[in-house]
Structure formats: C-alpha cells, structure tokens
Protein backbone atom coordinates (compact mmCIF):
# COMPACT_ATOMS: atom_id res chain seq x y z
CA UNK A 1 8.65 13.80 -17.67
CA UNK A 2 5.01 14.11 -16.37
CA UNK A 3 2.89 11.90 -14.17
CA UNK A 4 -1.01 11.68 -13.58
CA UNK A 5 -1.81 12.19 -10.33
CA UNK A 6 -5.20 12.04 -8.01
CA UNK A 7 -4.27 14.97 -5.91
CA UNK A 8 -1.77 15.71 -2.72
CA UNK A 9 -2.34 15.67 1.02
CA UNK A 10 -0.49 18.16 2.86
CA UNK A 11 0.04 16.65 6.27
CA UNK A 12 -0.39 12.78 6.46
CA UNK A 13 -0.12 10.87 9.31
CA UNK A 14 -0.73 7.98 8.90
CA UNK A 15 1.24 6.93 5.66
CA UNK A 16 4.51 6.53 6.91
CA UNK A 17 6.97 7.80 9.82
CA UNK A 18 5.98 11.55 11.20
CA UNK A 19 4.51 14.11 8.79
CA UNK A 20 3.95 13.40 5.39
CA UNK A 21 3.65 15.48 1.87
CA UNK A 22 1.43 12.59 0.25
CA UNK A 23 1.23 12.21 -3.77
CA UNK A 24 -2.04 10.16 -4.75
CA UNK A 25 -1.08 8.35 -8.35
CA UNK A 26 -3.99 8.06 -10.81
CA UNK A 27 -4.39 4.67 -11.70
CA UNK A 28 -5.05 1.18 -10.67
CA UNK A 29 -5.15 -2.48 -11.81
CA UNK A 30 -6.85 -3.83 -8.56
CA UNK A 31 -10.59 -3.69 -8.21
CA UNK A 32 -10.87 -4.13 -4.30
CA UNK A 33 -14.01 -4.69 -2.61
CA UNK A 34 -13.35 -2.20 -0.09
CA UNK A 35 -11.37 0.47 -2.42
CA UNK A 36 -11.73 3.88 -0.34
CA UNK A 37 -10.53 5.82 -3.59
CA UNK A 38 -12.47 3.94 -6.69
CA UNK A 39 -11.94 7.95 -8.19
CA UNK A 40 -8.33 6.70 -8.68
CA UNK A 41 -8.50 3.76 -10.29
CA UNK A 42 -9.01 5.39 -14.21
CA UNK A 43 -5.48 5.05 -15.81
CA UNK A 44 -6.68 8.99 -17.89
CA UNK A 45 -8.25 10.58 -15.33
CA UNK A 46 -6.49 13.35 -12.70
CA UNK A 47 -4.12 15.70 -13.59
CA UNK A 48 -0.26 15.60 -15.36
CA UNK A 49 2.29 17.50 -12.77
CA UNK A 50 6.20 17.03 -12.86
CA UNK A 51 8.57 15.63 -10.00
CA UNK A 52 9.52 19.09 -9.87
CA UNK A 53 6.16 20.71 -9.33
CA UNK A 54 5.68 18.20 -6.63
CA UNK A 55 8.55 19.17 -4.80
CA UNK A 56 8.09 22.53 -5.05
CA UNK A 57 4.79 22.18 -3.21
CA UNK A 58 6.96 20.03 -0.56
CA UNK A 59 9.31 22.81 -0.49
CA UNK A 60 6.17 25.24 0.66
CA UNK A 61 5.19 22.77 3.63
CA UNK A 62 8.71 21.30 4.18
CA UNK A 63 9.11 23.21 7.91
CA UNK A 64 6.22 20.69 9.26
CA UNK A 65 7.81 17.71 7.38
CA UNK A 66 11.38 17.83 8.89
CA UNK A 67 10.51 14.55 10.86
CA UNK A 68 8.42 12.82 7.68
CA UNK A 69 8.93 13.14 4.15
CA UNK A 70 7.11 12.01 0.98
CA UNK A 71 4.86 8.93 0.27
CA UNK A 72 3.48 7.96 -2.94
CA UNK A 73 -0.03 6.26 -2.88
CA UNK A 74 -2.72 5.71 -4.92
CA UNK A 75 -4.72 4.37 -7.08
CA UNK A 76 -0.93 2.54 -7.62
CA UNK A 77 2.55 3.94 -7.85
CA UNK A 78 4.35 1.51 -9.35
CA UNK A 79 1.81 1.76 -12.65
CA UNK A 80 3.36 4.45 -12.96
CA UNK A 81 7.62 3.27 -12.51
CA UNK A 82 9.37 6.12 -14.63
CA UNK A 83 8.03 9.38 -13.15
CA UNK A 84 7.95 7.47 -9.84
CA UNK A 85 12.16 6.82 -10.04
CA UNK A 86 12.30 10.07 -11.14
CA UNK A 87 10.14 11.48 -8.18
CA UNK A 88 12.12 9.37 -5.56
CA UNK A 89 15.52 10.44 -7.15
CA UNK A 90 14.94 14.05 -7.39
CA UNK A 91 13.22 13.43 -3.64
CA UNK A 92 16.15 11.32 -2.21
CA UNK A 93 18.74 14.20 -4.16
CA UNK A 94 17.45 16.94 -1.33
CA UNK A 95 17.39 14.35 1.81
CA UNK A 96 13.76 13.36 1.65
CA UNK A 97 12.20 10.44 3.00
CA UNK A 98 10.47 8.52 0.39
CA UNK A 99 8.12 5.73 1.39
CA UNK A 100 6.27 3.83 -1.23
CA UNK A 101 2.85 3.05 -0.03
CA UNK A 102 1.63 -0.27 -2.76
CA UNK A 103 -0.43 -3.20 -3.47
CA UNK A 104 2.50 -4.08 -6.10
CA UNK A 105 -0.15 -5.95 -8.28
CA UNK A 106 1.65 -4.51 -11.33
CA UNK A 107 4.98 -6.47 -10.24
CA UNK A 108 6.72 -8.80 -12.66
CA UNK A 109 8.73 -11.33 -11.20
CA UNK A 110 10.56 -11.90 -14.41
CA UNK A 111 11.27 -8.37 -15.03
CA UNK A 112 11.62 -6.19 -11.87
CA UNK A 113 13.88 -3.84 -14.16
CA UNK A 114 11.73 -0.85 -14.13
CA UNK A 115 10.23 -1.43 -10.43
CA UNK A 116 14.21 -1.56 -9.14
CA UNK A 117 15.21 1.67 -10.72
CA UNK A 118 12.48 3.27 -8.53
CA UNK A 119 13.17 1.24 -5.24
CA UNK A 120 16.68 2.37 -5.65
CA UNK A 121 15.43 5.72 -4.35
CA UNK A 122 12.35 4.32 -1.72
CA UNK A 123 13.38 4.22 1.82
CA UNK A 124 10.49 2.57 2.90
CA UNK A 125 7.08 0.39 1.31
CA UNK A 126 4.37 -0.38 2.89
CA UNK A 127 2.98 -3.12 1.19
CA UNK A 128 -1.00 -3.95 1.62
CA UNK A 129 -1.18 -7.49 0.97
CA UNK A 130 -5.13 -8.14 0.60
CA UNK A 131 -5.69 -11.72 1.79
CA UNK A 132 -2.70 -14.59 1.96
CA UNK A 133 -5.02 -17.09 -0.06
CA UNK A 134 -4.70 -16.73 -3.90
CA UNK A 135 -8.12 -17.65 -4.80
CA UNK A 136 -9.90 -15.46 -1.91
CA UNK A 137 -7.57 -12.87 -2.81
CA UNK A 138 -8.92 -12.76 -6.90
CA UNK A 139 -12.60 -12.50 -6.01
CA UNK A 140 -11.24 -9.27 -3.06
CA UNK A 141 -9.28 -7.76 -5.66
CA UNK A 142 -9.85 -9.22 -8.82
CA UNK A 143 -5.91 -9.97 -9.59
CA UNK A 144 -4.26 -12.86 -8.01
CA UNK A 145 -1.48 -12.25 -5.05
CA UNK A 146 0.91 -14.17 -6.35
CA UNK A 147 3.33 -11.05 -7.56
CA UNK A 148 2.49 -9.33 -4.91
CA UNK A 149 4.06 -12.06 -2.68
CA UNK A 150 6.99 -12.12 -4.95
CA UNK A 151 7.26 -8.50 -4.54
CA UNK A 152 7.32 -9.15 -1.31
CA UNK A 153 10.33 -11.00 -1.54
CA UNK A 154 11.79 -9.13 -3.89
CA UNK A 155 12.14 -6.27 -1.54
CA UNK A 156 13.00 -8.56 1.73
CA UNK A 157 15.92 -9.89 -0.95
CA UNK A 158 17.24 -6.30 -1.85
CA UNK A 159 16.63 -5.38 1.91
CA UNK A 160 13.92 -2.45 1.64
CA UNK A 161 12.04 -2.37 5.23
CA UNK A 162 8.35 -3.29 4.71
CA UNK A 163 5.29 -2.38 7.00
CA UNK A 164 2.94 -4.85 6.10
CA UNK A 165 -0.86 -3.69 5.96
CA UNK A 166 -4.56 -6.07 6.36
CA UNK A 167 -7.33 -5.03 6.19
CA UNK A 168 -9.77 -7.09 8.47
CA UNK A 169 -12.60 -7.78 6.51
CA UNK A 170 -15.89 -9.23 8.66
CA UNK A 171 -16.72 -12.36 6.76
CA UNK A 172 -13.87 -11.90 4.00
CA UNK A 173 -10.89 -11.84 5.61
CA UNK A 174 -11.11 -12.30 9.51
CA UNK A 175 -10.73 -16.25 9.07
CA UNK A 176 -8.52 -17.39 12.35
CA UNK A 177 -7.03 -20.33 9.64
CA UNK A 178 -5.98 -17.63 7.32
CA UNK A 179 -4.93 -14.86 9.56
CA UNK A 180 -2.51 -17.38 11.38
CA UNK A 181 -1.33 -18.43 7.87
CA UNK A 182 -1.01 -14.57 6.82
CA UNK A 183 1.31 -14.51 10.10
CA UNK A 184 3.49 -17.21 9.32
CA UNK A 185 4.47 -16.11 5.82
CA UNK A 186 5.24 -12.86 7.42
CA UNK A 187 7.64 -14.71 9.70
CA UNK A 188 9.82 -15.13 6.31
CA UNK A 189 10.64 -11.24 5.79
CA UNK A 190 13.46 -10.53 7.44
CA UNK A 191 12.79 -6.71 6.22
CA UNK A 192 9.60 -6.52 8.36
CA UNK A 193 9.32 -3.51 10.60
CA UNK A 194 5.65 -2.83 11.28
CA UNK A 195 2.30 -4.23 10.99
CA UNK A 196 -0.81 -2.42 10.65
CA UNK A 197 -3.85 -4.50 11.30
CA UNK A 198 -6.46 -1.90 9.94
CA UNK A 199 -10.52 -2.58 10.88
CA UNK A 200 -12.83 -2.59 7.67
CA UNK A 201 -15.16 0.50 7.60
CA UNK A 202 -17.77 1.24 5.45
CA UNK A 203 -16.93 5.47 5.31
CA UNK A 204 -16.69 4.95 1.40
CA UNK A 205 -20.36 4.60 0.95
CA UNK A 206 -21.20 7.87 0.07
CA UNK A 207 -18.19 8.39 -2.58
CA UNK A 208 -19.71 4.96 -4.22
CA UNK A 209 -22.76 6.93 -4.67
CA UNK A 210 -21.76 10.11 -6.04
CA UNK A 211 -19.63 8.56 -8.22
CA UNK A 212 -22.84 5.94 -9.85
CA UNK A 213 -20.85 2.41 -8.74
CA UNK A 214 -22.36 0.04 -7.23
CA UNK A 215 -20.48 -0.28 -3.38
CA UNK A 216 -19.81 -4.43 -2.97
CA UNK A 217 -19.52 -4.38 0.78
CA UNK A 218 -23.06 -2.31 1.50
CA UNK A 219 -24.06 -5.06 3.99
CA UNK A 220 -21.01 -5.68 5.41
CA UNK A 221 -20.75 -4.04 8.77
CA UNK A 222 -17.60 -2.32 9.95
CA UNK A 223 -15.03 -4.46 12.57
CA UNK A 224 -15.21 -3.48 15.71
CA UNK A 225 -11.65 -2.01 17.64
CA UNK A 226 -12.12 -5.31 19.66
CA UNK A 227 -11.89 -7.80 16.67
CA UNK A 228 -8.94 -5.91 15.14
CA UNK A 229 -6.87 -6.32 17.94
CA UNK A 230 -8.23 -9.99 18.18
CA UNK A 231 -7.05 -10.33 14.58
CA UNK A 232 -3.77 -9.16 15.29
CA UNK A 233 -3.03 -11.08 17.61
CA UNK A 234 -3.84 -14.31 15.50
CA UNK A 235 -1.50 -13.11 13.12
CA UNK A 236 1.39 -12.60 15.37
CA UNK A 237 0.93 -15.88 16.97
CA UNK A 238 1.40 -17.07 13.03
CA UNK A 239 4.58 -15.14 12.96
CA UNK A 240 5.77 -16.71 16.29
CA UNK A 241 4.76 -19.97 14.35
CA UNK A 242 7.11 -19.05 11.42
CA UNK A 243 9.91 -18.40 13.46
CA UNK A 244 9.19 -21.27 15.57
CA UNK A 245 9.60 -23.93 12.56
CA UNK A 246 12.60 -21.42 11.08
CA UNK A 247 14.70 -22.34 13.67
C-alpha cells in the first residue's frame, strides 16, 4: 500500500517525547485561519512512499531516535487511516514509538472502525482541539468540533494518553469565558498527560504569499510569551473547576 505524503523531518522536537522521525501526510479537511502548512492541505498533491520506505529512512537516523520515535502529522493523518495502521503496525512491529499528532476532524462517531485499527498501533495523540465553542470553532476552521470532541472521548474511553494542544489566538481564541470552559472539559479526560498552550504567530506570512492565498490573520498580531502563560493558567484553573464539580 502507498500513502501521499508532504515530506519528513529528520529530528523533531517538538512533536512528541525526545527525538522524532516526523511523516507530514498530504491532505486536509480543516481550513484553519492560522494553518502554518496550507501546502498540505491538497488531498493529490505530495508524493506516494510506502510504510516501508518510511522506515527505512528511520532506520538511517534511528541512532539519534533511541529516546523518540515516529509521529505522523500533517495536513491530517487520519484522512489517510489504511496506510496510517499499516505505518503504526509495521512501526510498533520493530519497538517504535508512534505518536499521532491530529485535529481528528475526519472522525466518525458512528463508525470509528477504520480510525481504531490505526490507534491500535499509536502510543500517543496529540490532539489540537481549535476552540471549545462549536460555532467559533466553524468560522476558525471551517468544520465544526463536535467529532473532534467525540474523538476525544473516544480515545480517553479506549485509554490512549492525549496531550492536548491551543493555540492562543489574540482576538479569536484568548476569551477568559472560553479558555476556562476549554479547561473544564479537559478536566473529563482521564487520558490527559500534557498541555501545550502554544502563542499565535504570524511566521506563515510569507508561505501565504508564495503560494497566491490570501493569509486571514495578516492583522492579527502575534501573542506575546506573557499572555500565553496568562492563558494557561485560565485554562488550568477550568480544569481545577472540572475536577472540583467531579467530585
């Protein structure tokens, strides 16, 4: 089986535990405002590689991964559920790490079939979930969040551990009312294990305009460190919150 893929990164750090071998899918439903990799979203575009040609360029870095493993990111993964399982199983049949790094806006609540053959082989998502509010999170995104909170379930059912990732938004999504909110539905996964609060920057500018779109966010300025902690700290007073009433 072949997938389409973006491209590979040869030593992430920053998309999952230690050093990463990092597999960019081709591919993506969601129309974010703030998209860093808009070159991913075309379902035909990148290139068609095999689970074992990817792991044969793991193999050729695998002395600096020893303490990481493999992350699939995108565009989106999950578009993509066949050659992902097949990825993962081939991964998990040589000891690697697998992490799953989605916005799971391709999820189907009423038939996670295909999506649980490949997190039979994930060790680890990280789940971006975009704003908490449905209708906020359509004009973000374009989709609504409703199966990605159910996939967020999903996985705290099956028990996956989830890092949870926000992007902090000036204007979008840096509301104290729905960053508090954000915090208390995270108090209902029992699978959390991390939360990245990530500051919006504007560094995707110049891709925008080689590429001929149109960037939404040009006069948007980027969050300061300052209001990213700030922001994280209203969330995790939610989660406090959540717990608070869950007792």
């Amino acid at each position: 089986m072949k997938g389409r893929i973006h491209s590979t990164e040869s030593f992430g750090t920053v998309d999952g535990p230690g050093i990463r071998f990092v597999v960019f899918f081709q591919g993506c439903p969601l129309r974010c405002m703030y998209c860093h990799n808009p070159d991913t979203w075309d379902f035909s575009g990148g290139r068609e590689v095999t689970a074992e040609e990817l792991l044969k360029e793991y193999d050729s870095y695998k002395e600096f991964l020893r303490s990481g493993g493999i992350t699939a990111t995108g565009g989106e993964p999950l578009a993509q559920p066949r050659f992902l399982a097949e990825l993962f199983g081939a991964a998990k049949s040589k000891g690697i790490h697998t992490c799953l790094d989605t916005s799971a806006g391709v999820f189907d609540p009423a038939h996670p079939e295909s999506i649980d053959e490949v997190l039979k082989y994930t060790d680890l998502v990280m789940l971006d979930i975009k704003h908490i509010d449905d209708e906020s999170h359509k004009r973000l995104t374009g989709v609504s969040n409703r199966n990605i909170l159910a996939f967020a379930e999903h996985i705290r059912d099956i028990g996956i551990p989830v890092w949870i990732r926000h992007v902090v938004i000036p204007g979008i999504t840096d509301s104290h009312d729905e960053l508090f909110a954000l915090g208390e539905y995270l108090s209902t996964l029992s699978n959390l294990k991390a939360l990245d609060v990530l500051p919006y920057h504007d560094m995707a500018k110049q891709k925008y305009a080689e590429l001929g779109i149109e960037y939404p966010l040009d006069d948007t300025p980027p969050l300061t460190k300052a209001e990213a902690v700030k922001a994280r700290e209203t969330i995790i007073s939610g989660i406090k919150s959540g717990l608070r009433k869950q007792k």
